[in-house]
C-alpha atoms as a PDB file:
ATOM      1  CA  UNK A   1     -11.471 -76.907 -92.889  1.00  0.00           C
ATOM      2  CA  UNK A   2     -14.075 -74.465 -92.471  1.00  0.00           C
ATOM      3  CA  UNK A   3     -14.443 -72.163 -95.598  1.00  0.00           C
ATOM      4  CA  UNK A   4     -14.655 -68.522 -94.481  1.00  0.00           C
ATOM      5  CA  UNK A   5     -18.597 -66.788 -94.596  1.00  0.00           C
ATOM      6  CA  UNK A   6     -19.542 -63.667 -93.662  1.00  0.00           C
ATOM      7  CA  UNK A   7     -17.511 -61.825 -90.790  1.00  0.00           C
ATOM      8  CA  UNK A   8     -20.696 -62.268 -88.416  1.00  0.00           C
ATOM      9  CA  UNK A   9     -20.656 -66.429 -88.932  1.00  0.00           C
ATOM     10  CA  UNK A  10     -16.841 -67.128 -88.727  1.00  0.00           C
ATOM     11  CA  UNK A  11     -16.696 -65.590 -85.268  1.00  0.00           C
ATOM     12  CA  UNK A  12     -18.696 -68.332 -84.204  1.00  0.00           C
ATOM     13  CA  UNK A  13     -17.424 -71.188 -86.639  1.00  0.00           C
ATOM     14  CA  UNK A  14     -13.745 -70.661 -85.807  1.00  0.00           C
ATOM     15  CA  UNK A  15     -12.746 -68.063 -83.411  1.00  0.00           C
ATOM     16  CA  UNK A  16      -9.032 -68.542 -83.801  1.00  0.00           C
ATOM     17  CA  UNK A  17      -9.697 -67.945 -87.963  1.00  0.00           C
ATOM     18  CA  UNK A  18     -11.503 -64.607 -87.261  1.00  0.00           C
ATOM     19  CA  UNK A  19      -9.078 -63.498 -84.551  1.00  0.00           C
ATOM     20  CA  UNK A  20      -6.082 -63.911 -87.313  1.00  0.00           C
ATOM     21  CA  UNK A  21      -8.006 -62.294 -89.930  1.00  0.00           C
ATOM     22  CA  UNK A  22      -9.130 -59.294 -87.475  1.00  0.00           C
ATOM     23  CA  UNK A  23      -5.741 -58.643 -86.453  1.00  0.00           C
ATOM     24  CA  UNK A  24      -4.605 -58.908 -90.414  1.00  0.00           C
ATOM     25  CA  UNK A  25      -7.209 -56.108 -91.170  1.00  0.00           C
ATOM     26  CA  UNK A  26      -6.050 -54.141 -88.443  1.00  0.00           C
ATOM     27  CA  UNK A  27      -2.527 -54.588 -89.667  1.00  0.00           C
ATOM     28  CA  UNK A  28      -3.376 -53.511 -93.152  1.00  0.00           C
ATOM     29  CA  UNK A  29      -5.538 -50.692 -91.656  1.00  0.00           C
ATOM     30  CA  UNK A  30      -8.051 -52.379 -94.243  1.00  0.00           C
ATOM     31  CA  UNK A  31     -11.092 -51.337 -91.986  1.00  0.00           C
ATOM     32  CA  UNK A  32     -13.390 -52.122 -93.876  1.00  0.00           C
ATOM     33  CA  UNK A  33     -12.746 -55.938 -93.565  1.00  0.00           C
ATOM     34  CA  UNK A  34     -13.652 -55.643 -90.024  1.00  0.00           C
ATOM     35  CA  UNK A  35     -16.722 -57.236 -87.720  1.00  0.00           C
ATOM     36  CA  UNK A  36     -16.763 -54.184 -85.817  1.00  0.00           C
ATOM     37  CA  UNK A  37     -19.561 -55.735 -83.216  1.00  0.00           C
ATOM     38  CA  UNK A  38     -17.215 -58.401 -82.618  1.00  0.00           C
ATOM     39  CA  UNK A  39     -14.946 -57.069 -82.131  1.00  0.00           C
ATOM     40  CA  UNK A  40     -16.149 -54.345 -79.954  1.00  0.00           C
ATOM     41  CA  UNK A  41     -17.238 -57.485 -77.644  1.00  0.00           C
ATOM     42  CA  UNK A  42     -13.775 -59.155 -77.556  1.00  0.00           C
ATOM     43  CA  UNK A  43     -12.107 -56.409 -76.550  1.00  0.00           C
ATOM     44  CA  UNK A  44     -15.030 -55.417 -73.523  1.00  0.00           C
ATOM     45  CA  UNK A  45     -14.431 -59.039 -72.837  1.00  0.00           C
ATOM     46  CA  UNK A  46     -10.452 -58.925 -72.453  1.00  0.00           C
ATOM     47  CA  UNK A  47     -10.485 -55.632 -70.277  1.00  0.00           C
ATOM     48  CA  UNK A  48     -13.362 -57.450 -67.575  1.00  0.00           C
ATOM     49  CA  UNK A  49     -11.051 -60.559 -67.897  1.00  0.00           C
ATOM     50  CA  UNK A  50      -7.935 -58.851 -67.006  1.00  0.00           C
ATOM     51  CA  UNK A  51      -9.840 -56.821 -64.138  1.00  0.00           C
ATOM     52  CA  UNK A  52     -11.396 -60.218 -62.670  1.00  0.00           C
ATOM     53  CA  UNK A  53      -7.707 -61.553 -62.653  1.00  0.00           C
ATOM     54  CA  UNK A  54      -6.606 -58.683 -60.607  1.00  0.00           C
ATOM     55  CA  UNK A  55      -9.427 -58.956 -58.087  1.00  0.00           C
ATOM     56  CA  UNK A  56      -8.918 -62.284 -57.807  1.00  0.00           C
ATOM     57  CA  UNK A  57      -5.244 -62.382 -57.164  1.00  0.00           C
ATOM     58  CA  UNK A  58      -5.631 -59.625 -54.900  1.00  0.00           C
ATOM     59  CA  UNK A  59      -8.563 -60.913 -53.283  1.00  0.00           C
ATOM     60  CA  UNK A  60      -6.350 -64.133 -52.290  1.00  0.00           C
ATOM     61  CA  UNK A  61      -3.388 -61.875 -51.016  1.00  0.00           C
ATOM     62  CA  UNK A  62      -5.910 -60.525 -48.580  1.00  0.00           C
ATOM     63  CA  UNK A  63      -6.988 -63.846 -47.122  1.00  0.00           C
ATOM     64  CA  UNK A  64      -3.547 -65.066 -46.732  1.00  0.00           C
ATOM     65  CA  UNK A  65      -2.548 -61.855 -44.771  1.00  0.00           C
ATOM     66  CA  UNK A  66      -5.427 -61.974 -43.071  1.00  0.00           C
ATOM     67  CA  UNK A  67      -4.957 -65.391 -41.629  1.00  0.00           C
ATOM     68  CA  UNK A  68      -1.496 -64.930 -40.830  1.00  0.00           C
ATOM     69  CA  UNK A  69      -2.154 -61.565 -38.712  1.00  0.00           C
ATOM     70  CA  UNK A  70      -5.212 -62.704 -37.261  1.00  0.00           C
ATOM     71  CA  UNK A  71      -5.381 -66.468 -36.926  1.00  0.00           C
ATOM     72  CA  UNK A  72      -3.123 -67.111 -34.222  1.00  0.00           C
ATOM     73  CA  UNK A  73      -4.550 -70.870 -33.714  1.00  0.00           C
ATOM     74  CA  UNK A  74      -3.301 -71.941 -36.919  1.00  0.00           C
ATOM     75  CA  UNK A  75      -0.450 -69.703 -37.650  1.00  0.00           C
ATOM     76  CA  UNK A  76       2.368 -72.125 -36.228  1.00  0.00           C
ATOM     77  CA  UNK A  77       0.820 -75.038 -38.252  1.00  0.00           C
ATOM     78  CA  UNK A  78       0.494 -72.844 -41.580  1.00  0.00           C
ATOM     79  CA  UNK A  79       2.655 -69.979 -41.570  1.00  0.00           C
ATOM     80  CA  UNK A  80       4.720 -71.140 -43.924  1.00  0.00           C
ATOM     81  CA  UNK A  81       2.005 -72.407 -46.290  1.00  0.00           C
ATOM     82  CA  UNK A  82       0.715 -68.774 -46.146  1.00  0.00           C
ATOM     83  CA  UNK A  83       3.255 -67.242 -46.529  1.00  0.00           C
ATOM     84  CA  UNK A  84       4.043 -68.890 -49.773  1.00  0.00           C
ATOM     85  CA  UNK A  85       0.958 -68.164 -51.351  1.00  0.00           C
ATOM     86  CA  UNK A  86       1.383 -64.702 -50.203  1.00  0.00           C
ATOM     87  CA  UNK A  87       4.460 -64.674 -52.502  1.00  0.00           C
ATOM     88  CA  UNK A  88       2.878 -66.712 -55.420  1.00  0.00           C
ATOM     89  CA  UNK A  89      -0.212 -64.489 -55.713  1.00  0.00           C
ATOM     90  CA  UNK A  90       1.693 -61.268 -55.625  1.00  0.00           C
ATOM     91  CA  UNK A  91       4.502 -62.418 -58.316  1.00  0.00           C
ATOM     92  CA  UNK A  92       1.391 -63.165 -60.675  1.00  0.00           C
ATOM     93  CA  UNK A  93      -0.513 -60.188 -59.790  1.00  0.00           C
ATOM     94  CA  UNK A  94       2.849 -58.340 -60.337  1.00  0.00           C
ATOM     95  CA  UNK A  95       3.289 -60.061 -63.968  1.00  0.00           C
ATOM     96  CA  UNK A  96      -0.910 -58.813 -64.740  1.00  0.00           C
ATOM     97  CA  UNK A  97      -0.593 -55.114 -63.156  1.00  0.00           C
ATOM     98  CA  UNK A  98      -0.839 -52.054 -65.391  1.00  0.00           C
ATOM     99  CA  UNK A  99      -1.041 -48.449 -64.390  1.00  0.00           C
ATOM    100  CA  UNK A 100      -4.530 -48.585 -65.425  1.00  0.00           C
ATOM    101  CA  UNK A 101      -5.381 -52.406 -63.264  1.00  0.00           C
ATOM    102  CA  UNK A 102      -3.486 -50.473 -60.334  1.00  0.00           C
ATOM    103  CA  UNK A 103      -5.697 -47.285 -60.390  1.00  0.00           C
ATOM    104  CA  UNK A 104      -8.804 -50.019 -60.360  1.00  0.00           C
ATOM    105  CA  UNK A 105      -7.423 -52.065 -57.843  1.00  0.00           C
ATOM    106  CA  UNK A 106      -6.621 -48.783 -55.482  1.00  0.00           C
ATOM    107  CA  UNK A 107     -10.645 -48.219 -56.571  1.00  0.00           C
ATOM    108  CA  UNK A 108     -12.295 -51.181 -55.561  1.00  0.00           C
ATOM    109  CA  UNK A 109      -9.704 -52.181 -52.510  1.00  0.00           C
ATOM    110  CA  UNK A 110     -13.069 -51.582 -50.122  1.00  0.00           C
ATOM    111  CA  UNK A 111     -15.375 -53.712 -51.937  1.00  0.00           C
ATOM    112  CA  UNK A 112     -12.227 -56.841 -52.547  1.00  0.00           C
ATOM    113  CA  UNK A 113     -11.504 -56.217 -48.833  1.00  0.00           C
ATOM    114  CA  UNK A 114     -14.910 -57.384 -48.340  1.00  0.00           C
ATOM    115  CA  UNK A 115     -15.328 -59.851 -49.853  1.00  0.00           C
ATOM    116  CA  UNK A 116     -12.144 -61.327 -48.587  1.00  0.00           C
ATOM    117  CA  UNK A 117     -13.271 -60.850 -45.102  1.00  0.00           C
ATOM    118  CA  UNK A 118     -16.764 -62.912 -45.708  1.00  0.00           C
ATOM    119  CA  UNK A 119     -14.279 -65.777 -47.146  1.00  0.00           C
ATOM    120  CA  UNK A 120     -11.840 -65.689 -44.263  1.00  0.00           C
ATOM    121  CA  UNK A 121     -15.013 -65.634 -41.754  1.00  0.00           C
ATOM    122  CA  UNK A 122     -16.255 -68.477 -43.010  1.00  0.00           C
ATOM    123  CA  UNK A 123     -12.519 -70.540 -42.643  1.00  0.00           C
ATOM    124  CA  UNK A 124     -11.991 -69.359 -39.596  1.00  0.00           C
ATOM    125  CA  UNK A 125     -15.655 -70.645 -38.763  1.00  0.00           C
ATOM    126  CA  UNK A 126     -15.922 -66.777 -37.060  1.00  0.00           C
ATOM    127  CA  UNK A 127     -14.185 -67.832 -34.080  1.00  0.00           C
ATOM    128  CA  UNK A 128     -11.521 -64.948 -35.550  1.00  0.00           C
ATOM    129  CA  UNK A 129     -12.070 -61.112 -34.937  1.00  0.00           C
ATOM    130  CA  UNK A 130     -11.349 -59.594 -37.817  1.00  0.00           C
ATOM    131  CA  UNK A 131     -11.148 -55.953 -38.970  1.00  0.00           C
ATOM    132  CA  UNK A 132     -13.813 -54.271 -40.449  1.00  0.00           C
ATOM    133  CA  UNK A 133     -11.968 -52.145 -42.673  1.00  0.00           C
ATOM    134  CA  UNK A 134      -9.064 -53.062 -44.673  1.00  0.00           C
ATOM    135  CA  UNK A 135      -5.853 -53.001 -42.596  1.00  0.00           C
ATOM    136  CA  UNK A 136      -3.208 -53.031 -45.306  1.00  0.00           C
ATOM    137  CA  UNK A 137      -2.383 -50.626 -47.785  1.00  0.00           C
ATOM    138  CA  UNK A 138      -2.351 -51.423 -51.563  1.00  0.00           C
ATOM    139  CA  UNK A 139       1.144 -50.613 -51.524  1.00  0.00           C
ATOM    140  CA  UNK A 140       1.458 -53.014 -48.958  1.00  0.00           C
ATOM    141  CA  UNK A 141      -0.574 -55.418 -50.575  1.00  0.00           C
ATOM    142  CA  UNK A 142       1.683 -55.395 -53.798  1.00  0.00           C
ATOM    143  CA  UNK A 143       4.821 -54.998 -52.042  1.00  0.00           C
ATOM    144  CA  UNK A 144       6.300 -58.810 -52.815  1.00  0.00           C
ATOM    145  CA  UNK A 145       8.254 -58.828 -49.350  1.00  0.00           C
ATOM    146  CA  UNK A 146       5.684 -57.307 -47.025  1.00  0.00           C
ATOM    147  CA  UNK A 147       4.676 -58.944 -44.202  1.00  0.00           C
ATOM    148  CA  UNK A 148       2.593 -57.284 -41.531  1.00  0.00           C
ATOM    149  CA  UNK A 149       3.792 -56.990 -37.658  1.00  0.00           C
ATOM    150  CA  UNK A 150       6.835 -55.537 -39.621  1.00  0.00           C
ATOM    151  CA  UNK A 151       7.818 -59.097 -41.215  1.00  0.00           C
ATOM    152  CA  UNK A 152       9.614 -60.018 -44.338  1.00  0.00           C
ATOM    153  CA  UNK A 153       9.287 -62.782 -46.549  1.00  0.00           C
ATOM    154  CA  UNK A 154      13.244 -61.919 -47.384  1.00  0.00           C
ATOM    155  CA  UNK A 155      14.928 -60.349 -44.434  1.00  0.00           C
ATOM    156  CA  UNK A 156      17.929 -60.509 -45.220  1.00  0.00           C
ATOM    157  CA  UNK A 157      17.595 -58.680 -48.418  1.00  0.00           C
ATOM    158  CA  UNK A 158      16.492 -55.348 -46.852  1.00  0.00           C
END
């Protein structure tokens, strides 16, 4: 086992040691024990991992909306399929989303929306005309059930 050095060196010769001992100075309130630089960095780190998680789920939701509203040559074949991702993507963007990730997410829907449309241009090998501008609604987008054209992944539950 590693012998504990200086706060700066055990970051980087076992993470998990200096994460317990962090979070044992913090519980103490014994700030002084603390690698403030480190931990400044972990914690910058966490809040652009949690955002890219976001983006990313939402990003997908997009796609799969996208292709079902738009991509009528393939809908038949992969409704379904879409549809469940649909559902999987918003149940684990449901179990990530904060106040704080939804005021983010309602920020950078333009720039996601984007970037979703570049991905679904390229599946569709642009043979599919696709809206410029994002044709859903965050609340839309979030909402586990909503389907556009007035679909429901449950209908008999509303």
């Amino acid at each position: 086992m590693l012998s504990p050095g200086p706060p700066d060196t055990l970051y980087q010769d076992d993470y998990a040691l200096w994460l317990e001992k962090t979070i044992h100075s913090l519980q103490r309130r014994d700030f002084g024990e603390l690698d403030l630089d480190q931990l400044i960095e972990e914690l910058e780190d966490l809040g652009r991992e949690q955002k890219n998680a976001v983006v990313s789920l939402l990003d997908q939701i997009i796609r799969h909306l996208l292709l079902l509203d738009y991509w009528q040559a393939e809908v038949a074949r992969n409704k379904i399929h879409w549809q469940g991702e649909v559902y999987n993507f918003r149940v684990q963007l449901a179990d990530r989303l904060t106040q704080t990730l939804y005021n983010y997410l309602a920020l950078a829907l333009d720039d996601i929306y984007r970037r979703s449309l570049k991905a679904v241009q390229i599946k569709t090998d642009r043979q599919v005309s696709f809206p410029q501008t994002c044709p859903y609604t965050l609340d839309q987008l979030l909402d586990i059930d909503w389907l556009p054209e007035g679909g429901a992944l449950f209908p008999n539950q509303r």
